[in-house]
Protein backbone atom coordinates (compact mmCIF):
# COMPACT_ATOMS: atom_id res chain seq x y z
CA UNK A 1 82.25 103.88 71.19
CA UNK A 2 83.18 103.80 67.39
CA UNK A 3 83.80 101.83 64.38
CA UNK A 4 86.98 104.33 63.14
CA UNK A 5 89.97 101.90 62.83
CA UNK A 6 93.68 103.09 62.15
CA UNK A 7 94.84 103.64 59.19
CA UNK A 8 94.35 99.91 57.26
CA UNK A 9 93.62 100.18 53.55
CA UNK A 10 90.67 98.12 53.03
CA UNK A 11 92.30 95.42 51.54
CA UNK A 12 94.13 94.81 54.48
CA UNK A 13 91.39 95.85 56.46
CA UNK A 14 89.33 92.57 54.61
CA UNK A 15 92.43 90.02 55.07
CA UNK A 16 92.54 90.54 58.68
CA UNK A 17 88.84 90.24 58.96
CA UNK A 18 89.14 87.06 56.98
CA UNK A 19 91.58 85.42 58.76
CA UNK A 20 92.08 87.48 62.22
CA UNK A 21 88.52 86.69 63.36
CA UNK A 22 86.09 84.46 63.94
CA UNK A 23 82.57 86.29 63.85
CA UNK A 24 79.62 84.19 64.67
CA UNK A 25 76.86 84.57 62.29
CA UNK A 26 74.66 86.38 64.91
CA UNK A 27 76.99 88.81 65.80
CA UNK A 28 77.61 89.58 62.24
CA UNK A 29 73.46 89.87 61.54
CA UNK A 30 73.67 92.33 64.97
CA UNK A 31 76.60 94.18 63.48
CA UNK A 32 75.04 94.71 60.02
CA UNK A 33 71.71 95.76 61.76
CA UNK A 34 73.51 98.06 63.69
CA UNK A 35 75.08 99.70 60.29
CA UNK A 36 71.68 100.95 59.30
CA UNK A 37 71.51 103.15 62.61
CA UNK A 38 72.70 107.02 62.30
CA UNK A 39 74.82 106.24 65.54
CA UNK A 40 76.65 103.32 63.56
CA UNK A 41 80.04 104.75 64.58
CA UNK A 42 79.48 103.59 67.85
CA UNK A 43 80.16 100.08 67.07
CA UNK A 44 83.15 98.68 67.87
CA UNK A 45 85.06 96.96 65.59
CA UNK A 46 84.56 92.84 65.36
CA UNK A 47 88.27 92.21 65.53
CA UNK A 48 87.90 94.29 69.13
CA UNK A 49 85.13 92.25 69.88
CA UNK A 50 87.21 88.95 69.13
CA UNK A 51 89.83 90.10 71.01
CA UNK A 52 87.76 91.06 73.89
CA UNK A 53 85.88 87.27 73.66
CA UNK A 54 89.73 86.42 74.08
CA UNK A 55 90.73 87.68 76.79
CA UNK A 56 87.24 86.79 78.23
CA UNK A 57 88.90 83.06 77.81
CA UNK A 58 92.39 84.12 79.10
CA UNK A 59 91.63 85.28 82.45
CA UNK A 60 88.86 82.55 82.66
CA UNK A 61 86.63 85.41 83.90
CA UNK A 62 83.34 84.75 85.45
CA UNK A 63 82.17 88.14 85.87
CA UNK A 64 82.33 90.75 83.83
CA UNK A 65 81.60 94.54 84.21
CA UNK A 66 80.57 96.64 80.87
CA UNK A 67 80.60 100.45 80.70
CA UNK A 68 78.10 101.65 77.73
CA UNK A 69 76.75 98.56 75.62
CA UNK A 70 75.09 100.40 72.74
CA UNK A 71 73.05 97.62 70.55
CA UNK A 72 75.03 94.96 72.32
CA UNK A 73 77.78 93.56 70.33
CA UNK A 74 80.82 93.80 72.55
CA UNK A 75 78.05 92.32 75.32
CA UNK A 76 77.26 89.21 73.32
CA UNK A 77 81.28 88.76 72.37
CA UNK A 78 82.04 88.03 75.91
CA UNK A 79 78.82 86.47 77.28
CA UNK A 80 79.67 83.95 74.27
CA UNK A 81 83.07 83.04 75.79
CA UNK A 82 81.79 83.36 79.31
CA UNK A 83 82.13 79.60 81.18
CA UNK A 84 78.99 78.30 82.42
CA UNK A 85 77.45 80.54 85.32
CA UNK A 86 79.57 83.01 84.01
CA UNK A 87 77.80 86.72 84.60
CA UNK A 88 77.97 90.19 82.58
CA UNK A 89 76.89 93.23 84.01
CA UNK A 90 76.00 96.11 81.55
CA UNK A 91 74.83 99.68 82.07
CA UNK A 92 73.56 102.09 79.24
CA UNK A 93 71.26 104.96 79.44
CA UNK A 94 69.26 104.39 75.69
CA UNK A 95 66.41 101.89 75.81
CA UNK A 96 66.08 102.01 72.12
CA UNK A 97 69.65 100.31 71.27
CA UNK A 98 69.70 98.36 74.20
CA UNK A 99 66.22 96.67 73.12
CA UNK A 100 68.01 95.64 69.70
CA UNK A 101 70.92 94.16 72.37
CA UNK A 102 68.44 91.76 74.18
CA UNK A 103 66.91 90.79 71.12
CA UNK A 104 70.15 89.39 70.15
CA UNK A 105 71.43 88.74 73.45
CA UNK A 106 67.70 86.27 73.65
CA UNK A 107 68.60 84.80 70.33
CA UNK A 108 71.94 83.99 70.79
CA UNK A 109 71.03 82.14 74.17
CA UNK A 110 73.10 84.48 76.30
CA UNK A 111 70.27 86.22 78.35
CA UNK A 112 70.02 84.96 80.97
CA UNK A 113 74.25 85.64 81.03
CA UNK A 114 73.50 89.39 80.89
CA UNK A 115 72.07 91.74 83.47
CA UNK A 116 71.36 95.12 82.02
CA UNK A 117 70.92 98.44 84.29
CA UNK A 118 69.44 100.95 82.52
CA UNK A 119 70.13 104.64 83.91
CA UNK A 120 73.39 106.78 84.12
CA UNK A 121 76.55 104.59 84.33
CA UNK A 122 78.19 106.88 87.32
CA UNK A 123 74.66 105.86 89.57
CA UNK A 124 75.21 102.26 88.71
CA UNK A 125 78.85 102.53 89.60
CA UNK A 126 78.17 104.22 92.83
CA UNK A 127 75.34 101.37 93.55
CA UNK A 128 77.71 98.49 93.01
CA UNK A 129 80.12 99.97 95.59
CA UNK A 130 77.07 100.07 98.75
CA UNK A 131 76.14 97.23 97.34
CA UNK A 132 79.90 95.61 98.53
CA UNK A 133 80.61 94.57 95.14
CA UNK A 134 84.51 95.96 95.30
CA UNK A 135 87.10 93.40 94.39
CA UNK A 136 83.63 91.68 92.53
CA UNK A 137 84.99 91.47 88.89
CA UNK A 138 87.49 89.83 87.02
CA UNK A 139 87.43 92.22 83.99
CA UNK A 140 85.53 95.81 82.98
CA UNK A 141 85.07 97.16 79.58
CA UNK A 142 85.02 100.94 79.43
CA UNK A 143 83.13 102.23 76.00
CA UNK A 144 80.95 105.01 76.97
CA UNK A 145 81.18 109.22 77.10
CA UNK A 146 84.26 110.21 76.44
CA UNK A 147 84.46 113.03 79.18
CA UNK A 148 83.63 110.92 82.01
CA UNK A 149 86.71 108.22 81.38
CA UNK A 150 88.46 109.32 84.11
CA UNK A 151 85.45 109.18 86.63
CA UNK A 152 84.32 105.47 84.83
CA UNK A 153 87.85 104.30 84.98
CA UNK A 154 88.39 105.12 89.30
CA UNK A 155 84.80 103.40 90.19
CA UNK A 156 85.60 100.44 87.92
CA UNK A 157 89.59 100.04 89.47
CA UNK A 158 87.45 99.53 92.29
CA UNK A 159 85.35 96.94 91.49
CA UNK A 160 87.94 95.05 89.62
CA UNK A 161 90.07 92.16 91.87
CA UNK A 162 93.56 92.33 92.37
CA UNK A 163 94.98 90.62 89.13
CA UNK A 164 91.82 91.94 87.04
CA UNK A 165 91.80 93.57 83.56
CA UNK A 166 90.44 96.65 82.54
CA UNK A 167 89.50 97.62 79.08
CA UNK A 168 89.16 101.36 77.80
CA UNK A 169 87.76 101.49 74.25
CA UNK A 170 89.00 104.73 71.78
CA UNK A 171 91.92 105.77 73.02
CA UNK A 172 93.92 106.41 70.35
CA UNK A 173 90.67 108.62 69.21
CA UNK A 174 91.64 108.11 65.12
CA UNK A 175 94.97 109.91 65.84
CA UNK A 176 93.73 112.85 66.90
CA UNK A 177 95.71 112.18 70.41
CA UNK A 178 98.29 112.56 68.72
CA UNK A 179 98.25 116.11 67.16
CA UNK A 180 98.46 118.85 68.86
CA UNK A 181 95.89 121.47 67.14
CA UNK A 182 92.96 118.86 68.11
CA UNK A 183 91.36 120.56 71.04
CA UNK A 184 88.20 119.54 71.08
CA UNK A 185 86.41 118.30 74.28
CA UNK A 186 86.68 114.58 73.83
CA UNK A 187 90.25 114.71 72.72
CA UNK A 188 91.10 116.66 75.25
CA UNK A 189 89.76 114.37 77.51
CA UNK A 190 91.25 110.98 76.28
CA UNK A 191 94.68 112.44 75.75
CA UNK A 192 94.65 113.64 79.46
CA UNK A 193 93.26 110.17 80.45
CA UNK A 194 95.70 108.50 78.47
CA UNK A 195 98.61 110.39 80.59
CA UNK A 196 96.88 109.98 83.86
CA UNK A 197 97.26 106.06 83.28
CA UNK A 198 100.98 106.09 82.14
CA UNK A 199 101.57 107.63 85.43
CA UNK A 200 98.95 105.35 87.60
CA UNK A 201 101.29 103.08 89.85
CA UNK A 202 98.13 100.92 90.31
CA UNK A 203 98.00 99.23 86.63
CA UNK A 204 100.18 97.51 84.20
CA UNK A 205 99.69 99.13 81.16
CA UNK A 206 99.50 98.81 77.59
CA UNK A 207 97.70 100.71 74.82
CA UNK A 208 96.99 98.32 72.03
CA UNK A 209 96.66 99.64 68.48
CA UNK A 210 93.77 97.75 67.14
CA UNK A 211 90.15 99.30 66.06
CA UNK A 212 90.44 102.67 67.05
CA UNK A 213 93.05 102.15 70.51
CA UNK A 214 92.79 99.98 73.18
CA UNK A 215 94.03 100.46 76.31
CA UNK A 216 94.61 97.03 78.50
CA UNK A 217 95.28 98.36 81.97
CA UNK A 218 95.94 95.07 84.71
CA UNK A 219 95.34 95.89 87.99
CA UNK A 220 98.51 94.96 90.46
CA UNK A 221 98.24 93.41 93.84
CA UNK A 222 98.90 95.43 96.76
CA UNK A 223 102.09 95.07 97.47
C-alpha cells in the first residue's frame, strides 16, 4: 500500500484530481482521516480507487476478493460500484485501521456489502480454497506486504474465474524497479514479481502507470 504517485508536479497532480475523478464526499472525509495516521503512505491514491470502482463496473463483478484493506478506502471504492447483492471479501491483520474502515464502510451504507477476515491474509487464502471457493471471484485486489506478492498473487489466480481480473497495487515501487542499485527487500521482491508475470502464460498483462504502478493481470481461459 502507498500514496507515492509518479512523477506529476502538483499542478498536474490537482487537474487530474479535478477532472479525472469523481470522489464521493465520504471517501474523501475517510481519505483525509486517514492523512492524520503515521502509516498515511499506505493509502492508495483516489484516482486508483476510481479506477478500481471502474473496472468494478466493467466486468459487472459481483464478487470481489481484497488483499490488505488498511482503513478501507479501496474497500468502499468498489463496494460503491458493486450491483445489488454484489459481495467484497477483505482480509487485514490490524484491527485498529480496519475499525476506522467499518466505520465508514457503516456510514456509507456498504456494510453489509463487505465481509472482513481479520488474521494473516495467506490463512484466509488457504481457507477459501477448502472452503471450494476456486473459480469464486470475478476480480482480486492485491495491496498488502510486499514480500509475499508472489505467494498472494498464486492463491488469488486461483480463486479468480476464467476471464477474471487481478489487481496488484505498487508495482512500479516510485521507480525504484527501475534502477539497479535499489536492493532493498521489497524492491527486490516486486521487481522479481514483476518478471515472474511477464513470463506467466496464464494472464494477459499490463502494468498501468497510475498512483504508484498498477499491474492489471486477466486471467485466460484454458485453452
Amino acid at each position: 500500500m502507498s500514496n507515492r504517485t509518479l512523477q506529476l508536479s502538483s499542478e498536474l497532480h490537482s487537474y487530474l484530481l479535478s477532472v479525472g475523478v469523481r470522489e464521493a464526499p465520504i471517501q474523501r472525509r475517510l481519505r483525509e482521516e486517514t492523512a492524520r495516521l503515521r502509516e498515511a503512505n499506505m493509502q492508495i491514491a483516489p484516482e486508483e480507487g476510481a479506477l478500481l470502482a471502474l473496472l468494478v463496473r466493467v466486468l459487472n463483478a459481483r464478487n470481489i476478493l481484497e488483499i490488505g484493506t488498511f482503513t478501507g478506502y479501496s474497500a468502499l471504492a468498489m463496494a460503491l460500484a458493486l450491483p445489488s447483492g454484489g459481495h467484497l471479501l477483505t482480509c487485514d491483520l490490524n484491527r485498529e485501521w480496519t475499525d476506522i474502515a467499518r466505520r465508514y464502510w457503516r456510514e456509507a451504507g456498504v456494510d453489509e456489502r463487505i465481509e472482513l477476515r481479520l488474521g494473516h491474509a495467506i490463512d484466509t487464502l488457504r481457507s477459501l480454497q477448502m472452503e471450494s471457493m476456486a473459480n469464486h471471484f470475478d476480480m482480486a485486489f492485491i495491496d498488502a506486504d510486499k514480500k509475499t506478492y508472489r505467494d498472494y498473487y498464486e492463491h488469488a489466480l486461483e480463486l479468480v474465474r476464467p476471464g477474471g481480473l487481478l489487481i496488484i497495487d505498487n508495482t512500479l515501487w516510485a521507480g525504484r524497479v527501475a534502477e539497479p542499485g535499489e536492493t532493498d527487500p521489497n524492491t527486490l521482491a516486486i521487481r522479481e514479481f514483476n518478471r515472474d508475470l511477464h513470463a506467466d502464460e496464464r494472464i494477459e498483462l499490463c502494468l498501468v502507470p497510475i498512483a504508484d504502478g498498477v499491474t492489471l493481470a486477466y486471467k485466460r481461459h484454458p485453452t
